[in-house]
Protein backbone atom coordinates (compact mmCIF):
# COMPACT_ATOMS: atom_id res chain seq x y z
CA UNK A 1 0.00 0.00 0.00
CA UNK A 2 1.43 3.24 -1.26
CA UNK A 3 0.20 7.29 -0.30
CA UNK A 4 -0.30 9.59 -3.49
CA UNK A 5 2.79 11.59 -4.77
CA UNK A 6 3.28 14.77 -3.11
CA UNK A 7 1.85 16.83 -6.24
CA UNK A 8 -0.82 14.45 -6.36
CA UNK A 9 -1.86 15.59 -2.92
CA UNK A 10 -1.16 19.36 -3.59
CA UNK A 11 -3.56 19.10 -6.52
CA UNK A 12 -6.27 17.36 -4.30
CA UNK A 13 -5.81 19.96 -1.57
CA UNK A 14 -6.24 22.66 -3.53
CA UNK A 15 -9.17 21.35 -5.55
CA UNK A 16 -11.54 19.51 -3.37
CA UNK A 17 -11.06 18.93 0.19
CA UNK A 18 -14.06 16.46 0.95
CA UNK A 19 -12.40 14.25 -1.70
CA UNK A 20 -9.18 14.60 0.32
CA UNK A 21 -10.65 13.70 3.41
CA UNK A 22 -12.48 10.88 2.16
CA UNK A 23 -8.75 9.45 0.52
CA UNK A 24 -7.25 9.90 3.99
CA UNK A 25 -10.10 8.37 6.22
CA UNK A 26 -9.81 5.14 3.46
CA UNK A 27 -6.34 5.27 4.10
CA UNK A 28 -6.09 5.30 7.65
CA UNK A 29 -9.11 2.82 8.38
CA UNK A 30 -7.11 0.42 6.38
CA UNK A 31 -4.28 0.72 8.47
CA UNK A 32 -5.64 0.44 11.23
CA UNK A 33 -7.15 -2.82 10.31
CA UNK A 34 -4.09 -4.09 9.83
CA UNK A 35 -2.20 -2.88 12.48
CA UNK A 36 -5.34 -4.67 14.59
CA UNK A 37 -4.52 -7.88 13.52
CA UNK A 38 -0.72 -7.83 13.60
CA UNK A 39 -1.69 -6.95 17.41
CA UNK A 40 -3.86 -10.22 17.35
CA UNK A 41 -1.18 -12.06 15.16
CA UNK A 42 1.27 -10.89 17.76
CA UNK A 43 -0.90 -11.43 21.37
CA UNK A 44 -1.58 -15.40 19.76
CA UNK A 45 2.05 -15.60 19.09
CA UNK A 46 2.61 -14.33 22.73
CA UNK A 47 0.56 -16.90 24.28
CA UNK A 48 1.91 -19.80 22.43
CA UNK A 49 5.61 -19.04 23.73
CA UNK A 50 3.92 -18.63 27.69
CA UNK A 51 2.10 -22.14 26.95
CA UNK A 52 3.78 -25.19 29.33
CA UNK A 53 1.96 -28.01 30.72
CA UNK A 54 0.44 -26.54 33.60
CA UNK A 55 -1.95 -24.06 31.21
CA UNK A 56 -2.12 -25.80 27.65
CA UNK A 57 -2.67 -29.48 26.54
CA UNK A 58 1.57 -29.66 26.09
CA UNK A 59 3.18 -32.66 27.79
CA UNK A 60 5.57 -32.14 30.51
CA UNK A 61 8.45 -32.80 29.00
CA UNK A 62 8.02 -30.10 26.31
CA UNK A 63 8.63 -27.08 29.33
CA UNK A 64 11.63 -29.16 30.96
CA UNK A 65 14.40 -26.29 30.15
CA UNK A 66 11.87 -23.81 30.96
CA UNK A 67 11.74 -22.08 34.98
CA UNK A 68 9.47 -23.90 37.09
CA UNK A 69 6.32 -22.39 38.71
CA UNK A 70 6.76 -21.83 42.18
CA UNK A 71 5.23 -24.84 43.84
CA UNK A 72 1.44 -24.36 45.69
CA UNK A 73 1.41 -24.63 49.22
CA UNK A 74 -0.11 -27.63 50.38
CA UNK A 75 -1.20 -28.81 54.05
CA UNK A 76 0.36 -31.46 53.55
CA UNK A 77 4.31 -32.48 54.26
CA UNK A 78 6.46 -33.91 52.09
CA UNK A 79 7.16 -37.49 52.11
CA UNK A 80 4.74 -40.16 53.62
CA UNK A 81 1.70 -39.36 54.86
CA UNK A 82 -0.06 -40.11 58.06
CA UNK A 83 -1.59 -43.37 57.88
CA UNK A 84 -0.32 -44.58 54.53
CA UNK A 85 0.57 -47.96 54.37
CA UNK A 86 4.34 -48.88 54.95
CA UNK A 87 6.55 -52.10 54.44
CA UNK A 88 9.52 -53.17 56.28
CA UNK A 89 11.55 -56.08 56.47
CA UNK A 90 10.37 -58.82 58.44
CA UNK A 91 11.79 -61.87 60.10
CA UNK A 92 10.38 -64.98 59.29
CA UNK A 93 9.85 -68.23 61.11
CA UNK A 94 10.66 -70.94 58.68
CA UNK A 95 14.47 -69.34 57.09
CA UNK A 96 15.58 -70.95 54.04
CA UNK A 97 18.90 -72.09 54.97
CA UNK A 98 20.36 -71.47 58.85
CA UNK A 99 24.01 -70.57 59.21
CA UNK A 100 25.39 -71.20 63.01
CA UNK A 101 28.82 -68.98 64.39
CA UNK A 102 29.80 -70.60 67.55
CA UNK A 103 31.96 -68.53 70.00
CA UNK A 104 35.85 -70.30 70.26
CA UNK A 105 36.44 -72.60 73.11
CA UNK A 106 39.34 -70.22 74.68
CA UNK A 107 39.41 -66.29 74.92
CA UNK A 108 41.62 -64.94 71.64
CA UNK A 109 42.81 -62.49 73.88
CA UNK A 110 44.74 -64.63 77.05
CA UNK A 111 43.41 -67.82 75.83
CA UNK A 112 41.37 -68.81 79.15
CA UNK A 113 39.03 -71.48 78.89
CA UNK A 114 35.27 -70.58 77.88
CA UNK A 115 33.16 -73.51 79.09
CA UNK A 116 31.72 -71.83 81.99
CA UNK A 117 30.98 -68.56 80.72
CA UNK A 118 27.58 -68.61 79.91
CA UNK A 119 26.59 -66.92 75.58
CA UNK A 120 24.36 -64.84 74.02
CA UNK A 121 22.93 -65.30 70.78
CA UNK A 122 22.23 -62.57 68.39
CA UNK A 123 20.56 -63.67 65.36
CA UNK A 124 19.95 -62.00 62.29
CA UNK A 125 18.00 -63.02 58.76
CA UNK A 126 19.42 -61.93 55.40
CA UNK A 127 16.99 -61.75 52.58
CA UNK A 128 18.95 -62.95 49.60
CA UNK A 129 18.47 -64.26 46.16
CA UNK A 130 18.78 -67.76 45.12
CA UNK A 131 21.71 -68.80 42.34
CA UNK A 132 20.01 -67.65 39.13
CA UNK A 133 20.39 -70.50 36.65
CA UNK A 134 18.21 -71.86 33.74
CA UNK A 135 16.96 -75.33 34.82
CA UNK A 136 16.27 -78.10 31.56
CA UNK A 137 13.67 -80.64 31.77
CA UNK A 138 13.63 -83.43 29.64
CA UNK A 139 10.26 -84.85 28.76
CA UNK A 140 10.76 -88.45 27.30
CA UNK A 141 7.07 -89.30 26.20
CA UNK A 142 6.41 -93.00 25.98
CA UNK A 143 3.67 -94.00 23.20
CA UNK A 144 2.45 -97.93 22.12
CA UNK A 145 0.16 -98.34 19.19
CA UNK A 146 -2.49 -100.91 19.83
CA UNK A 147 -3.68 -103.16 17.29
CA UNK A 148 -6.80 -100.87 16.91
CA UNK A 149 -4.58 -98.43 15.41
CA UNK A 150 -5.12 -96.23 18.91
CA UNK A 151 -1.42 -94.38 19.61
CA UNK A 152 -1.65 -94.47 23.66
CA UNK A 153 0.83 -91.84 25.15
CA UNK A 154 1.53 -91.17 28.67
CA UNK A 155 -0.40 -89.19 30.45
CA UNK A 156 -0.58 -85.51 31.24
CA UNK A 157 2.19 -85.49 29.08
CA UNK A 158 3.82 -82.00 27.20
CA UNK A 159 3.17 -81.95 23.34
CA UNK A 160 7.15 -82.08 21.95
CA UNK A 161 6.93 -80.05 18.50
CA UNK A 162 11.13 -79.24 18.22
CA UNK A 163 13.65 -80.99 20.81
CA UNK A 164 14.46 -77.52 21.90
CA UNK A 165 11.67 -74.89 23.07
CA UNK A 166 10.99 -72.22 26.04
CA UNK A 167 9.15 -73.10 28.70
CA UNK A 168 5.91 -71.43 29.53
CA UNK A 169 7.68 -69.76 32.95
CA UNK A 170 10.90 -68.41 30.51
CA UNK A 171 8.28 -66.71 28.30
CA UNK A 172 5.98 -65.17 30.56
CA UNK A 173 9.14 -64.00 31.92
CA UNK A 174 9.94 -62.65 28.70
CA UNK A 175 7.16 -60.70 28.32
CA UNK A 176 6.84 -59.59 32.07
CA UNK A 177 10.63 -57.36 31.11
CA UNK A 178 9.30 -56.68 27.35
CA UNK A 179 5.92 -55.08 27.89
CA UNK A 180 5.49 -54.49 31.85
CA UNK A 181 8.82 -52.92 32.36
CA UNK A 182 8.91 -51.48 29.00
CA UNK A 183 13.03 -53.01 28.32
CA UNK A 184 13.59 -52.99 24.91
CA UNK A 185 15.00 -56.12 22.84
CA UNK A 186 18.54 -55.32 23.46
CA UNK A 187 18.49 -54.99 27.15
CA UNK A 188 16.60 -58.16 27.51
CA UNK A 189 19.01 -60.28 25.74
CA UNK A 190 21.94 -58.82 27.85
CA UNK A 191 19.76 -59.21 30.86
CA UNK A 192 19.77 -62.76 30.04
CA UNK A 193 23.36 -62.81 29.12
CA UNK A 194 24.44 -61.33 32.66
CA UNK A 195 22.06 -63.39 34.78
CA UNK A 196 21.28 -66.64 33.80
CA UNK A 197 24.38 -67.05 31.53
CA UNK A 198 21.95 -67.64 28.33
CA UNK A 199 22.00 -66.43 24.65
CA UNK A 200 18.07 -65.14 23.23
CA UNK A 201 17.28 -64.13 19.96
CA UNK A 202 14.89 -61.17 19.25
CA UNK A 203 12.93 -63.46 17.26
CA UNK A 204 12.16 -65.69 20.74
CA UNK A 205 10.58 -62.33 22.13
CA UNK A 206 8.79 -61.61 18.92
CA UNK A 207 7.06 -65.34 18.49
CA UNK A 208 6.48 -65.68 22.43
CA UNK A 209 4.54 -62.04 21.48
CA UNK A 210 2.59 -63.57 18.94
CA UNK A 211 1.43 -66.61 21.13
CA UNK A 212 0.25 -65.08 23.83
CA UNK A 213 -1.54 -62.45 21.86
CA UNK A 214 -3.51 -65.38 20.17
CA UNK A 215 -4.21 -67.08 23.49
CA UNK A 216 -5.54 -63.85 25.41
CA UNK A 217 -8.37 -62.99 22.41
CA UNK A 218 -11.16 -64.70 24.50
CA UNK A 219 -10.21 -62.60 28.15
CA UNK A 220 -9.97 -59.50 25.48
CA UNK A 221 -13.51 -59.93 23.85
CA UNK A 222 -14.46 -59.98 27.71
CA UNK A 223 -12.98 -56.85 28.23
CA UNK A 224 -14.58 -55.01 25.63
CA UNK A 225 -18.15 -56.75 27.09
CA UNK A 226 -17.55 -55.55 30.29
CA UNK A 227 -16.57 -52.05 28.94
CA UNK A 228 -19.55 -51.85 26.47
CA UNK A 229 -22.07 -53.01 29.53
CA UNK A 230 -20.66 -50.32 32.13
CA UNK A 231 -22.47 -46.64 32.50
CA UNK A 232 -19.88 -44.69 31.99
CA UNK A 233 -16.23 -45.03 30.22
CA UNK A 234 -13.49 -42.80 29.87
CA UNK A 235 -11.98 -42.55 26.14
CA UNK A 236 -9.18 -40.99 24.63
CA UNK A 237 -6.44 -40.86 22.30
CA UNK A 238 -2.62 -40.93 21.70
CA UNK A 239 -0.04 -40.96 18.43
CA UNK A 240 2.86 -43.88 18.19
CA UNK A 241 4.76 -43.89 14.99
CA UNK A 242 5.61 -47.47 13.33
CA UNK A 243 7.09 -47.75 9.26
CA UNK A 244 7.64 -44.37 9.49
CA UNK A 245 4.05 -43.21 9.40
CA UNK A 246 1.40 -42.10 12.25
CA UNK A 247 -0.45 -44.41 14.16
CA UNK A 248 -3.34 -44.24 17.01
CA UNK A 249 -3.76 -45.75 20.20
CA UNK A 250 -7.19 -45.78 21.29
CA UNK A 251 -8.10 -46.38 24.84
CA UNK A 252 -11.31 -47.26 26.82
CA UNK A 253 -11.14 -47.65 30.14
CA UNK A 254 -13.05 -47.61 33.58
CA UNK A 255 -11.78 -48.58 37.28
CA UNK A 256 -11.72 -52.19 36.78
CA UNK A 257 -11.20 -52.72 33.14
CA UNK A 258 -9.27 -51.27 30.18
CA UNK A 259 -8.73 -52.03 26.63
CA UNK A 260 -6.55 -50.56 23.84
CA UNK A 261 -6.95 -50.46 20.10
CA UNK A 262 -4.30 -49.81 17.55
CA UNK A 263 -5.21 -48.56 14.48
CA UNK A 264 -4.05 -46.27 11.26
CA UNK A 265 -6.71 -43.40 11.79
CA UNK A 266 -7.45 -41.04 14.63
CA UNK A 267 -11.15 -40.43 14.01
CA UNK A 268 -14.45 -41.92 13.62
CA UNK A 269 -13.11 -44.72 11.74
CA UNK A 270 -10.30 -45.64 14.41
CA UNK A 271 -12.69 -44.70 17.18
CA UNK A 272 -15.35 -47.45 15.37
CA UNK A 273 -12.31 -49.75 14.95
CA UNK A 274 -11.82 -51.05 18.48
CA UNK A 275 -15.41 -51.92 18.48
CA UNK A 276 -17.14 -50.53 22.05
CA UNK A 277 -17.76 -47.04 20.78
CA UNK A 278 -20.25 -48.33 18.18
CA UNK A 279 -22.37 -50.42 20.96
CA UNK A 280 -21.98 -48.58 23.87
CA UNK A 281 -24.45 -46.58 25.36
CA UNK A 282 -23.37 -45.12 28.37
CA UNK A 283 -21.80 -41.27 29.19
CA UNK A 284 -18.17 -41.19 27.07
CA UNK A 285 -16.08 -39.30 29.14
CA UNK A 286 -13.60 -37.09 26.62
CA UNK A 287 -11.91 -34.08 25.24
CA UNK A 288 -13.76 -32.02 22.89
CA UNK A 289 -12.32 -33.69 19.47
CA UNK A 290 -15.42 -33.97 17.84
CA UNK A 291 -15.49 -37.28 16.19
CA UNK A 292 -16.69 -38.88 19.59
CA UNK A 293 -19.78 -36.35 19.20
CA UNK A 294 -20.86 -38.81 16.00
CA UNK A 295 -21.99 -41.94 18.42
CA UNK A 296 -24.73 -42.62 19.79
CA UNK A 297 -24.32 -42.05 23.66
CA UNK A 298 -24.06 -39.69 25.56
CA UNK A 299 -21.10 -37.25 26.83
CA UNK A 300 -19.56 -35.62 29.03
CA UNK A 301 -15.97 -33.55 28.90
CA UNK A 302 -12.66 -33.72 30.08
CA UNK A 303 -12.81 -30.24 32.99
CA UNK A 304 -8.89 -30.81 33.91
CA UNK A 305 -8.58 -29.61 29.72
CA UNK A 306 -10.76 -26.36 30.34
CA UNK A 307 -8.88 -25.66 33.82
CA UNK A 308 -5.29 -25.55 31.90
CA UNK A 309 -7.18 -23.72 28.57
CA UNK A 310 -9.01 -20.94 31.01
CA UNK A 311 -5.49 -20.65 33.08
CA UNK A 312 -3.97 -19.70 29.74
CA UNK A 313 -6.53 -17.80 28.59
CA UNK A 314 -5.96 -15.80 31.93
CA UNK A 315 -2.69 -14.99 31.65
CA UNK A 316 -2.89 -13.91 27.96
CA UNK A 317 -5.50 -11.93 27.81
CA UNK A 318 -6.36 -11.18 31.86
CA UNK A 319 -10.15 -11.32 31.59
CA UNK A 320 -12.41 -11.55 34.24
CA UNK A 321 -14.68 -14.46 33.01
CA UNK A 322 -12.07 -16.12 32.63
CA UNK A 323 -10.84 -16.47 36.53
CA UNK A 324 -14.49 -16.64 37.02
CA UNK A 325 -15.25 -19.66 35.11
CA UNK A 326 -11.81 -21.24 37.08
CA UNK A 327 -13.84 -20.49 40.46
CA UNK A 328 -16.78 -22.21 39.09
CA UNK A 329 -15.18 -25.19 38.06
CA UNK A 330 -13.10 -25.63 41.03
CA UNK A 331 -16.09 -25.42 43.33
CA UNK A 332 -18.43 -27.86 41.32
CA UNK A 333 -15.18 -30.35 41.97
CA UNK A 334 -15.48 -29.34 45.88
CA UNK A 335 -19.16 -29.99 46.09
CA UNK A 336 -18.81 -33.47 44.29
CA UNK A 337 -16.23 -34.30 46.65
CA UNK A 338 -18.42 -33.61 49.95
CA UNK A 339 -21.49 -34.95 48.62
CA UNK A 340 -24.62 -33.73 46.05
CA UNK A 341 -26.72 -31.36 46.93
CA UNK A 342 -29.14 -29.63 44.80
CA UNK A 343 -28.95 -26.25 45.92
CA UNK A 344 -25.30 -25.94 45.59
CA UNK A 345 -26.09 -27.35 42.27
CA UNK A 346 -28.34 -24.97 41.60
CA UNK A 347 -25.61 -22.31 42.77
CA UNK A 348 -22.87 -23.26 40.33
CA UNK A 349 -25.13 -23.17 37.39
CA UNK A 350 -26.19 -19.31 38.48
CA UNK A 351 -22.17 -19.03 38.69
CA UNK A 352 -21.54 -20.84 35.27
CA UNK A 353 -24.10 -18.34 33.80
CA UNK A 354 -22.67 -15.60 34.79
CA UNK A 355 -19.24 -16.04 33.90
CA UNK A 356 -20.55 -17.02 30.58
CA UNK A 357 -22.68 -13.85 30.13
CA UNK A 358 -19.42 -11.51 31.93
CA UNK A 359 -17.71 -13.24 28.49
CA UNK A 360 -19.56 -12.07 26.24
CA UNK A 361 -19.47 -8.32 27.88
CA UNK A 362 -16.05 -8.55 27.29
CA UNK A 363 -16.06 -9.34 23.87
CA UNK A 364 -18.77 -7.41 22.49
CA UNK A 365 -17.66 -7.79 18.87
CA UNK A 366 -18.37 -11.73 18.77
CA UNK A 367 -20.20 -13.21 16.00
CA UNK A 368 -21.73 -16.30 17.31
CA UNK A 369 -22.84 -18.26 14.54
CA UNK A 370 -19.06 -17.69 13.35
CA UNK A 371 -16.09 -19.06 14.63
CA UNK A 372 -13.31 -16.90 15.01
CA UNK A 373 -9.85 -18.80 14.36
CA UNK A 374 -6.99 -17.78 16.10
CA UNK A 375 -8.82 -15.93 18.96
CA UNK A 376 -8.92 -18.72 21.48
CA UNK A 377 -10.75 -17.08 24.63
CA UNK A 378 -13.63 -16.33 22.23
CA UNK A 379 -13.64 -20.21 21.01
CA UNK A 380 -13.26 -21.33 24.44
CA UNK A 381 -16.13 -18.99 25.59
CA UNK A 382 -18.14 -20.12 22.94
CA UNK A 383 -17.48 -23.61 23.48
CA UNK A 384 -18.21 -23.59 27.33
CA UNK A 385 -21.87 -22.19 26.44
CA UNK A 386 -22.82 -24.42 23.75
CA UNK A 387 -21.51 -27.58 26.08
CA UNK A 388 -22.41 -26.40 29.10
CA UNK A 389 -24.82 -29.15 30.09
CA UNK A 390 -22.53 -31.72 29.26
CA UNK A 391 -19.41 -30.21 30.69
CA UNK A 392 -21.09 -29.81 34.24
CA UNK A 393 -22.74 -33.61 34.52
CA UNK A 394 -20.37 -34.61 36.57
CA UNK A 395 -21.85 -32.47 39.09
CA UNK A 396 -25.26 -34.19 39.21
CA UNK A 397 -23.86 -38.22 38.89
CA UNK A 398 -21.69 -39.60 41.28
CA UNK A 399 -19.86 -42.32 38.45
CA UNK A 400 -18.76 -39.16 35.97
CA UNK A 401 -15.79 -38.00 36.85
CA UNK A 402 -14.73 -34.69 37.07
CA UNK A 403 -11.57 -34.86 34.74
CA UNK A 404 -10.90 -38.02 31.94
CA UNK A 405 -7.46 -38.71 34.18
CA UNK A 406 -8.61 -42.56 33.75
CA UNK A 407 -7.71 -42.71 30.60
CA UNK A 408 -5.00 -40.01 30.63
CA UNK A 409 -3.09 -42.43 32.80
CA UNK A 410 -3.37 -45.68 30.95
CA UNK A 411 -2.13 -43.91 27.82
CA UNK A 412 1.00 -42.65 29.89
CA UNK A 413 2.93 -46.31 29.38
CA UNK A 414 1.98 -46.50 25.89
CA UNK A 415 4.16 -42.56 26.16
CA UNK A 416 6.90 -44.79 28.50
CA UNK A 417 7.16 -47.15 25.33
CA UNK A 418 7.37 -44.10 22.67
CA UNK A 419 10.31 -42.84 24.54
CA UNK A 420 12.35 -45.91 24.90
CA UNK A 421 11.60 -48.32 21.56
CA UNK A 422 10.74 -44.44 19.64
CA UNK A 423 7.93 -46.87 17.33
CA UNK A 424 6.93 -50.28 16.56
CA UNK A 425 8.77 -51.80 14.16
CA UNK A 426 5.07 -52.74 12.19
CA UNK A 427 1.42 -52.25 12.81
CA UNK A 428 1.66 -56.46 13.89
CA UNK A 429 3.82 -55.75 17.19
CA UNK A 430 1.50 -52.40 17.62
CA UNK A 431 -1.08 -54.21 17.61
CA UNK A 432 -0.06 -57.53 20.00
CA UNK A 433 1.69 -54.47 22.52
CA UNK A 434 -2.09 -53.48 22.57
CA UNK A 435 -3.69 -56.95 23.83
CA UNK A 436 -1.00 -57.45 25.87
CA UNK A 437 -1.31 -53.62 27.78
CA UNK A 438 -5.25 -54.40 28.01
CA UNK A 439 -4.74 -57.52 29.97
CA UNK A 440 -2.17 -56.40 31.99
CA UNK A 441 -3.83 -52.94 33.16
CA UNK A 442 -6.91 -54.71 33.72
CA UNK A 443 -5.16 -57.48 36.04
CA UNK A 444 -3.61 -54.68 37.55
CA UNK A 445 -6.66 -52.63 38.41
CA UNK A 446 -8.13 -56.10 39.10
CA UNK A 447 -5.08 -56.72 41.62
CA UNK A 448 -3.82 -59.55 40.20
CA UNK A 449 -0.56 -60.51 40.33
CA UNK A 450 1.07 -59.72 36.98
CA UNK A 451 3.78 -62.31 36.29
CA UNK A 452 1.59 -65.43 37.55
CA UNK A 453 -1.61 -63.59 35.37
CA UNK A 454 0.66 -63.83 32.03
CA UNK A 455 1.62 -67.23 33.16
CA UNK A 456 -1.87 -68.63 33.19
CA UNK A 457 -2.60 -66.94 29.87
CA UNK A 458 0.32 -69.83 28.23
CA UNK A 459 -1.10 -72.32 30.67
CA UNK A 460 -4.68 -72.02 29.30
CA UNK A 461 -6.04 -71.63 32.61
CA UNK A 462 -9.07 -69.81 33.27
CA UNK A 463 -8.29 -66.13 34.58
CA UNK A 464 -11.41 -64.98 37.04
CA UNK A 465 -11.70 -60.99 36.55
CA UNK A 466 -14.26 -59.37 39.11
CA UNK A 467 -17.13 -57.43 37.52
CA UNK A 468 -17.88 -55.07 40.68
């Protein structure tokens, strides 16, 4: 944009000022339009260098060489609290193996006899480990062929495919390192190595893997009924990367059960993939990505989201509904903990209103059948009034939670496995990964014992999950 030539202007000046005027008005309207959104351009900018995990959606690790906030005061001290269950080391009645020190017969000192002097015994139990060391059985399976044509082997006897093979205690093991303690392939074999003297392939890891992700189908299609049949399940979302392309892990979970899905696409179609989305009918507890809003259930939203948005909100743009909408939130969360009540119910809706309406005072110049990209106080503002109903139910049901932390937290091993492995080497080991972190966080939550849970799944043996 360029002004008129100075003898362009003298000749306008002198001829017709209204025409002038009008030139200049144009002129400086335009820039000022411009200069308007730069400031926007500049404030959005702004808040995305203040953003950190305590007032955006950003993991922690993203603010880690950034200063710390100082830390809230708490009532409480740090370390243990009062009450909390502790363990120590206790002696035992039955030791393993008893070591005896008798005291010499005659003083070390001036070699006096010690058969009078009467002793005391101090005793003491060490807690040690066994010698680590890979044990071989040989099964040597006797069979006769009757005349009938009958083979008769003996009983309760192993079926031999190879003369070598891993026991069903060395894989569990296995897979206890693999995908409980997240070790990669590497560290596995040279935990081997050190400890029990013995040389593993990767491709032992990969085919134990595949077994036990074709023996645990029927406890997983028991999962997903249990899921599908409760009233309300927490779902969300996380990115892996495998063959160099993006990949989804989809979880469903609830306090005693949890199931994940691996699949190619993020949305509806990955979502509809896992198969409980499609049948369930319950609340879906989730973030506001919208493909959840396309089944048929109901919903409910993810508050600890809208805390960290309306905190960042705050401090870029310091408006009052803003801190407003915090106090609401924070006070529906203290009335669900003491107990329901309709009147306080009653009194954070009156509170909810008129943060919303305090919003919209302060940005007079909203369109509301438009959405305004880039300006995220006026999205989130819009957003908490057209969702309003379903952002506050967990104020009136006792089984929605307040935040969608249940899933949040199963999804933070499948993070643990993105940092040390960086992706699955295919969609396949994605994909068993997946069974095998849906059994094992639903024996977990089940308290189950985890290595003796995967052993019964190579065992065949029936695996007894409570439904309450």
């Amino acid at each position: 944009m360029s002004f008129i030539s100075r003898e362009e202007f003298k000749s306008l000046a002198n001829a017709d000022l209204d025409k002038l005027y009008d030139y200049l008005t144009e002129k400086f309207n335009t820039l000022e339009s411009k200069i308007e959104q730069q400031y926007q351009t500049i404030k959005e900018l702004e808040s995305r260098l203040n953003q950190n995990r305590l007032n955006s959606h950003k993991p922690p690790s993203s603010d880690m060489f950034k200063k710390e906030r100082d830390r809230k005061t708490s009532r409480r001290k740090i370390g243990g609290q009062n009450g909390h269950d502790g363990n120590n080391l206790k002696m035992v009645s039955n030791p393993t193996e008893i070591k005896e020190y008798p005291a010499p017969e005659r003083c070390e000192k001036c070699d006096l006899s010690l058969d009078d002097v009467s002793s005391k015994l101090k005793v003491g139990q060490e807690f040690t480990l066994p010698k680590m060391e890979i044990s071989t059985i040989e099964h040597r399976v006797e069979s006769k062929k009757c005349s009938c044509g009958h083979v008769n082997v003996g009983q309760n006897s192993p079926e031999i495919k190879n003369h070598t093979y891993y026991g069903n205690e060395f894989k569990s093991f296995l897979l206890y390192l693999k995908n409980h303690h997240m070790l990669p392939f590497g560290r596995i074999k040279e935990l081997i190595k050190d400890i029990f003297g013995h040389t593993i392939s990767e491709g032992t890891i990969c085919n134990s893997e595949k077994e036990f992700s074709w023996k645990i189908q029927p406890i997983e299609t028991k999962i997903k009924q249990e899921i599908i049949s409760e009233e309300v399940v927490c779902f969300d979302e996380t990115g892996v990367r495998s063959e160099k392309k993006n990949y989804w892990v989809h979880v469903a979970t609830t306090p005693n059960f949890t199931h994940f899905n691996f699949d190619r696409k993020r949305g509806f179609e990955g979502m509809s993939a896992g198969g409980i989305l499609p049948e369930f009918k319950g609340t879906a507890v989730h973030d506001f990505f919208r493909p959840y809003l396309k089944f048929d259930c109901g919903h409910s939203y993810c508050n600890a989201h809208l805390l960290r948005e309306l905190i960042g909100s705050l401090e870029s743009t310091k408006q009052v509904w803003t801190e407003m909408m915090l106090g609401v939130l924070i006070a529906g969360l203290d009335a669900k903990k003491e107990a329901y009540s309709e009147t306080i119910s009653e009194e954070i809706l009156k509170m909810y209103d008129k943060a919303i309406k305090m919003g919209y005072k302060e940005n007079p110049d909203i369109d509301i059948g438009k959405k305004r990209t880039g300006i995220k106080v006026v999205n989130l503002l819009k957003r908490m009034d057209h969702y309003r109903e379903d952002i506050l139910k967990f104020i009136f049901s006792e089984k929605i939670p307040f935040d969608n932390n249940l899933a949040e937290r199963a999804l933070r091993m499948l993070k643990v496995k993105n940092k040390i492995s960086g992706c699955f080497r295919n969609p396949e080991s994605g994909k068993y990964f997946c069974s095998f972190r849906s059994f094992l966080d639903t024996c977990r939550k089940q308290k189950l014992p985890i290595f003796n849970s995967i052993l019964k799944v190579f065992r065949m043996d029936f695996i007894d999950f409570a439904l309450n």
